[in-house]
Protein backbone atom coordinates (compact mmCIF):
# COMPACT_ATOMS: atom_id res chain seq x y z
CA UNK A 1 152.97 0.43 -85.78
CA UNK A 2 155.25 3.53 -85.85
CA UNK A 3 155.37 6.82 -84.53
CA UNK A 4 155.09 9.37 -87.10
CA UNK A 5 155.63 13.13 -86.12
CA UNK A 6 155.36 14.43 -89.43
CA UNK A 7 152.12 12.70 -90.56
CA UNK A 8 150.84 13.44 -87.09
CA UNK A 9 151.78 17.43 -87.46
CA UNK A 10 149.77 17.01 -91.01
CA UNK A 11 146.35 15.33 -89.26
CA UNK A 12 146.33 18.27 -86.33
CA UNK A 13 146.70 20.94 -88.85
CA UNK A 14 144.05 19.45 -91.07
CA UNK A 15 141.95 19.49 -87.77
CA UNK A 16 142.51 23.29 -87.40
CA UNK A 17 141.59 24.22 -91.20
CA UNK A 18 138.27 22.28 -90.80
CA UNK A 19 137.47 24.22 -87.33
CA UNK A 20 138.16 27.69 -88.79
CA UNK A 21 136.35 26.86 -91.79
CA UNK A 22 133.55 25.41 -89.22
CA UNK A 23 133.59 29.18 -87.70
CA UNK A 24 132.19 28.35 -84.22
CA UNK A 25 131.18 31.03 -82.03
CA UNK A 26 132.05 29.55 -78.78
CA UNK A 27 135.01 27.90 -76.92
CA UNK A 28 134.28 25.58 -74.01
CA UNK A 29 136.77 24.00 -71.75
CA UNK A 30 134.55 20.64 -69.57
CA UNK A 31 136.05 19.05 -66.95
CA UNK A 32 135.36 15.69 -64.87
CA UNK A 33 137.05 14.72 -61.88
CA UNK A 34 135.14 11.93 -61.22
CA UNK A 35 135.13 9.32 -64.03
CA UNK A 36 138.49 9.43 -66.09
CA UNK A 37 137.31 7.20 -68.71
CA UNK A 38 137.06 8.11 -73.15
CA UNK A 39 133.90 6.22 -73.21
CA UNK A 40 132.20 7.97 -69.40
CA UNK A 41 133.19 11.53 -71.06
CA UNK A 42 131.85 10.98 -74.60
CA UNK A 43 128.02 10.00 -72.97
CA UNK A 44 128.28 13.15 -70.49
CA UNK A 45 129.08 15.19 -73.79
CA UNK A 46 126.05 13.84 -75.47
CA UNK A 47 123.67 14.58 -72.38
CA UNK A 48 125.13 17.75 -72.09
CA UNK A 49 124.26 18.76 -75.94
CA UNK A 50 121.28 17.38 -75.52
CA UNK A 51 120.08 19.48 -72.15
CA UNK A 52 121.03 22.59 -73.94
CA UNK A 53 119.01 21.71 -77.48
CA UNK A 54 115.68 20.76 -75.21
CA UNK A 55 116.45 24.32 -72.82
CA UNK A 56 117.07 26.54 -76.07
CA UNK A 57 114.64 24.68 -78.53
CA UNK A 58 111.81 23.06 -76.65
CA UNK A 59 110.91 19.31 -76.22
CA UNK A 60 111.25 18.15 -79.97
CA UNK A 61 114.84 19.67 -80.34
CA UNK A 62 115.43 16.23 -81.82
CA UNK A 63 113.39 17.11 -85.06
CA UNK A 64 115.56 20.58 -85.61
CA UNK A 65 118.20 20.17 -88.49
CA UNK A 66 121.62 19.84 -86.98
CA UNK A 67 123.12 23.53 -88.06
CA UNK A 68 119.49 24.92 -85.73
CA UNK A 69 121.07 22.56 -82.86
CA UNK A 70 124.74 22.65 -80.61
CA UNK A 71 127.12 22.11 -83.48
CA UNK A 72 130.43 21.37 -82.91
CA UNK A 73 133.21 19.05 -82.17
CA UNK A 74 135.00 18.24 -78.55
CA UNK A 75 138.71 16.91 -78.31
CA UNK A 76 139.13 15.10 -75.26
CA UNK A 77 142.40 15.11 -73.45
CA UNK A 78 144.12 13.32 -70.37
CA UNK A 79 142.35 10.04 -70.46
CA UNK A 80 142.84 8.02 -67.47
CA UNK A 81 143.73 11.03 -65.15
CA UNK A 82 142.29 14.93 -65.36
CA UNK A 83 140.27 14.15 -68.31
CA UNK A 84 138.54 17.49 -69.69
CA UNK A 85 137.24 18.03 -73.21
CA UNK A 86 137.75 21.47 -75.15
CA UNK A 87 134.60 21.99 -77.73
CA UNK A 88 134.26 24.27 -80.45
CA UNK A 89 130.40 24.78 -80.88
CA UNK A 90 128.37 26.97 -83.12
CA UNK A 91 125.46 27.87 -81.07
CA UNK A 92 122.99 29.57 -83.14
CA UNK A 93 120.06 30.29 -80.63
CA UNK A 94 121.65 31.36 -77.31
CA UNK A 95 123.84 34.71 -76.41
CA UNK A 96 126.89 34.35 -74.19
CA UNK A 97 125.24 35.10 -71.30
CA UNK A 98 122.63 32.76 -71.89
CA UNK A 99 125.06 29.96 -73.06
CA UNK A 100 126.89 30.31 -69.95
CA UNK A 101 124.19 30.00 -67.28
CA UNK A 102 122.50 27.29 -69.28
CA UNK A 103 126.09 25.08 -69.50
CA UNK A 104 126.29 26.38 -65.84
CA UNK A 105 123.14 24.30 -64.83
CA UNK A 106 123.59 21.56 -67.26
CA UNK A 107 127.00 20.56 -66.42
CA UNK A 108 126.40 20.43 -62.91
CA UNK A 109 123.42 17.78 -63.72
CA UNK A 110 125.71 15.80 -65.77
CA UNK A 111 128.83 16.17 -64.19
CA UNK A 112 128.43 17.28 -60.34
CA UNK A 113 131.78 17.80 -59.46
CA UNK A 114 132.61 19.08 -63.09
CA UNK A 115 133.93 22.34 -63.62
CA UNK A 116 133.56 24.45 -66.96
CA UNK A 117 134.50 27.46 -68.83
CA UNK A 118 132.70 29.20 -71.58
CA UNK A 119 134.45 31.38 -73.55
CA UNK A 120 133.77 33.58 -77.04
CA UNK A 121 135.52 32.58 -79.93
CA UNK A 122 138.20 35.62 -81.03
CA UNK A 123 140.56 33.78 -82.73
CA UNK A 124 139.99 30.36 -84.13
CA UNK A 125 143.14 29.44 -85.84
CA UNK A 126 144.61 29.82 -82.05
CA UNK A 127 141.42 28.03 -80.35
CA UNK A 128 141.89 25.18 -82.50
CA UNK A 129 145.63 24.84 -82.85
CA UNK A 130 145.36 24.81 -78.58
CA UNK A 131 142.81 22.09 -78.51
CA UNK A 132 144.28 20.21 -80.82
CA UNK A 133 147.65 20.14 -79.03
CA UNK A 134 147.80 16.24 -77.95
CA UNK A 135 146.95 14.92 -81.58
CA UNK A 136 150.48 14.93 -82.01
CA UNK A 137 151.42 12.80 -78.72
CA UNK A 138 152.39 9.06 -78.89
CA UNK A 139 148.89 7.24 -77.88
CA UNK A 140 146.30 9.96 -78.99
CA UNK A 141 142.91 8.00 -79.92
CA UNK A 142 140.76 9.37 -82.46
CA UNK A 143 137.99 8.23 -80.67
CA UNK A 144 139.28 11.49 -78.47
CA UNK A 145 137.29 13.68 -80.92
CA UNK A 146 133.56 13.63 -80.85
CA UNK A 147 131.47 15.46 -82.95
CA UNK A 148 127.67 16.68 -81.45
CA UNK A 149 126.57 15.14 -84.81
CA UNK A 150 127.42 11.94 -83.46
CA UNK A 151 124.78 12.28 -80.66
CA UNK A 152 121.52 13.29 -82.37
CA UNK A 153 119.56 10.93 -83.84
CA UNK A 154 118.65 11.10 -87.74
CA UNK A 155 116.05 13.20 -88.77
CA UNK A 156 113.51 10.95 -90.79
CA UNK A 157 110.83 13.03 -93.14
């Protein structure tokens, strides 16, 4: 298959109109120094949504509606070596303050040698266009983006 800049260019910019029109409220940069593997980060992201939803929501944060739960999307970067994941998360229940100690604790269950950063979203055109920035690199995966949604279970009535 070939490489194709343009089309590329196209997909990441695509990726920044749906974040801005997403409007997340926080920025979070997640690191992992440990396990440099797609599959190894995408299962630490999941716990790590999950932790949060059962601290801010209670024990049947499964049975909240998505847009009451840690919304967002990650884009994981550096696979194989320095792998980190940038999210853009809508966080409906939980102040910055709050947010932060809570990620804080979780992370460090998760991921103990992780590192994160929490940040407040100012500008989200910028956010996104920055962690979208290796979409347009020979050998990006789409399996490098994960969506929260993709780690809660479905809600049956």
């Amino acid at each position: 298959m070939e490489y194709d800049y343009g089309h590329k260019k196209l997909l990441r910019q695509a990726w920044v109109e749906f974040v801005e029109a997403f409007e997340p409220n926080f920025y979070i940069t997640l690191t992992d120094p440990t396990e440099p593997h797609l599959a190894t980060m995408r299962e630490k992201l999941g716990k790590l949504c999950g932790r949060i939803d059962r601290a801010l929501l209670g024990k049947k944060f499964a049975r909240h509606l998505p847009h009451d739960r840690t919304d967002g999307l990650f884009f994981i970067e550096h696979i194989g070596s320095n792998i980190h994941a940038h999210g853009l998360l809508r966080v409906p229940k939980a102040s910055f303050d709050e947010l932060g100690a809570l990620t804080k604790m979780q992370w460090h269950r998760v991921c103990r040698d992780g590192k994160f950063d929490l940040q407040e979203v100012y500008d989200c055109a910028g956010v996104a266009s920055y962690c979208t920035k290796e979409m347009t690199r020979f050998g990006f995966n789409p399996d490098q983006v994960a969506f929260t949604r993709d780690f809660m279970k479905e809600i049956s009535d």
